[in-house]
C-alpha atoms as a PDB file:
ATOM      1  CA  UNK A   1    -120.898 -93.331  98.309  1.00  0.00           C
ATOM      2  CA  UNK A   2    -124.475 -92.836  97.727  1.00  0.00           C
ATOM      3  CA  UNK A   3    -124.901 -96.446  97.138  1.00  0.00           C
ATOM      4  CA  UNK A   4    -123.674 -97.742 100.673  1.00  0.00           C
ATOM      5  CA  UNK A   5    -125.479 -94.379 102.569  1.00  0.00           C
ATOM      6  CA  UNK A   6    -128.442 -96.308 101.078  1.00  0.00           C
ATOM      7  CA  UNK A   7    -127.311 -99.836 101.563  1.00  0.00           C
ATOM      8  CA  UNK A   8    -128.049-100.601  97.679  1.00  0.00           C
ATOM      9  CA  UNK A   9    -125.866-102.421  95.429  1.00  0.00           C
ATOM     10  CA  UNK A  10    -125.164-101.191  91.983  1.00  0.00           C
ATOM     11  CA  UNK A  11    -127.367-103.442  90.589  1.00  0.00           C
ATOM     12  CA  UNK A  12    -130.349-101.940  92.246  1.00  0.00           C
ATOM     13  CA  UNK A  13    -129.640 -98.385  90.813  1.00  0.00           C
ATOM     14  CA  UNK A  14    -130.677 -96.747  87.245  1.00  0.00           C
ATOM     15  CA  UNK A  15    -129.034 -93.851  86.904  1.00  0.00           C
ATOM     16  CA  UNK A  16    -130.732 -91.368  84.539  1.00  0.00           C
ATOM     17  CA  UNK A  17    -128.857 -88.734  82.864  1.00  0.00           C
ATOM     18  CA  UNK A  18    -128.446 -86.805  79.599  1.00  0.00           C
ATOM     19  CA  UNK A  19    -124.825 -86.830  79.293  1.00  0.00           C
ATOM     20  CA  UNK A  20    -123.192 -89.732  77.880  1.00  0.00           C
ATOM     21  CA  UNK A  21    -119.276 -88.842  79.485  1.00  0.00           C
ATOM     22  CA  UNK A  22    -120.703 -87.654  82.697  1.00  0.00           C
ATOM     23  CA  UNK A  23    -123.375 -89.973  83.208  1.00  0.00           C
ATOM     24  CA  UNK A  24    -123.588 -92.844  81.288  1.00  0.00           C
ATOM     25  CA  UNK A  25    -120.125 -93.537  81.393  1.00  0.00           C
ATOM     26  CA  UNK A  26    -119.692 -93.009  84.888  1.00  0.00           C
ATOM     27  CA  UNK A  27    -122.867 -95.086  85.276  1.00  0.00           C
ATOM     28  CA  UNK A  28    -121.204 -97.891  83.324  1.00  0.00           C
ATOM     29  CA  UNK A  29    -118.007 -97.725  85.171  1.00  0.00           C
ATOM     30  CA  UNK A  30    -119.633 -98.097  88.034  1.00  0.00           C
ATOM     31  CA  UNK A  31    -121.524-100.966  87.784  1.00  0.00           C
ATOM     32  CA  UNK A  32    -124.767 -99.129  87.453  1.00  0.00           C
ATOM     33  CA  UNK A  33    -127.276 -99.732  84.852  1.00  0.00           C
ATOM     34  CA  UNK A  34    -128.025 -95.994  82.885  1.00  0.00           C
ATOM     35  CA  UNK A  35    -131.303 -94.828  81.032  1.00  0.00           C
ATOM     36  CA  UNK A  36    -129.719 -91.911  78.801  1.00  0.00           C
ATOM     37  CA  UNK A  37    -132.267 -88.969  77.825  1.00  0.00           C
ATOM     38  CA  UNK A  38    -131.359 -88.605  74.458  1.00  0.00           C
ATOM     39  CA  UNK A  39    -133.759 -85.524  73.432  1.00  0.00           C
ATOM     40  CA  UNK A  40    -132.375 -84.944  70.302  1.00  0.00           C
ATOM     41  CA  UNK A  41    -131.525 -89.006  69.203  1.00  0.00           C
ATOM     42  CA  UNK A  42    -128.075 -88.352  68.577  1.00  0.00           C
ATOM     43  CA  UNK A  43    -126.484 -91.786  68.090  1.00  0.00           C
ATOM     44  CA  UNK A  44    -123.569 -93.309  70.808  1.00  0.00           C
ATOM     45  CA  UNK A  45    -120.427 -94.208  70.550  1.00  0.00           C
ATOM     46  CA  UNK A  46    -119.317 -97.769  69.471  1.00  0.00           C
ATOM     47  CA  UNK A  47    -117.278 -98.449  72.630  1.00  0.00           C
ATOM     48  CA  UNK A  48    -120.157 -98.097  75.270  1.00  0.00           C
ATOM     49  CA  UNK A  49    -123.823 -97.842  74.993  1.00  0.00           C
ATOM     50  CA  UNK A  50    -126.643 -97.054  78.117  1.00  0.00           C
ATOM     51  CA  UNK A  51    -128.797 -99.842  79.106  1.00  0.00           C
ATOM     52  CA  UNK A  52    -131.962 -97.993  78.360  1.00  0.00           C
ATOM     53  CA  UNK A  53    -132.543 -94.777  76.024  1.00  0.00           C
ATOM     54  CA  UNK A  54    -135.517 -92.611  75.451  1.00  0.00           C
ATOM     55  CA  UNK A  55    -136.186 -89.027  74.345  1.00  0.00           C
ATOM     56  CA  UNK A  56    -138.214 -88.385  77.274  1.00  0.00           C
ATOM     57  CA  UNK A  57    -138.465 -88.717  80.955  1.00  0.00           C
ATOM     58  CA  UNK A  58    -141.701 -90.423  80.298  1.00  0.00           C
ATOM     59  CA  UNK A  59    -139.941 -93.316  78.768  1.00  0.00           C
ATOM     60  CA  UNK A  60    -138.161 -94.705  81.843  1.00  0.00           C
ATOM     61  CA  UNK A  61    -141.683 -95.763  83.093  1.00  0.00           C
ATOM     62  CA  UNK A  62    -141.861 -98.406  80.862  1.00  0.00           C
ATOM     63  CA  UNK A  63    -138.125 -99.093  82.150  1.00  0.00           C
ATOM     64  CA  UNK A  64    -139.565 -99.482  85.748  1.00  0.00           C
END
């Protein structure tokens, strides 16, 4: 919904979140690419993985 409000496509989303059900696996259902804030490194599941990781917010600049 926020997608079309905005007239974006999923491919011109990152969705950042540090939740891999909620987010990152919503992300990836959706279509959208997904920059997971793993602050501890806690390694993901074999059956999905986010586009981009990083332990901090700082590291999504050099995903920009």
């Amino acid at each position: 919904m926020a997608l079309a409000k905005m007239a974006l496509s999923p491919h011109q989303a990152l969705h950042v979140g540090d939740s891999l059900n909620s987010d990152i696996r919503g992300a990836i259902n959706c279509g959208i690419d997904s920059f997971w804030l793993n602050r501890q490194e806690k390694p993901y599941p074999s059956d999905f993985s986010p586009t981009y990781q990083g332990t901090s917010l700082f590291d999504i600049l050099s995903v920009l």
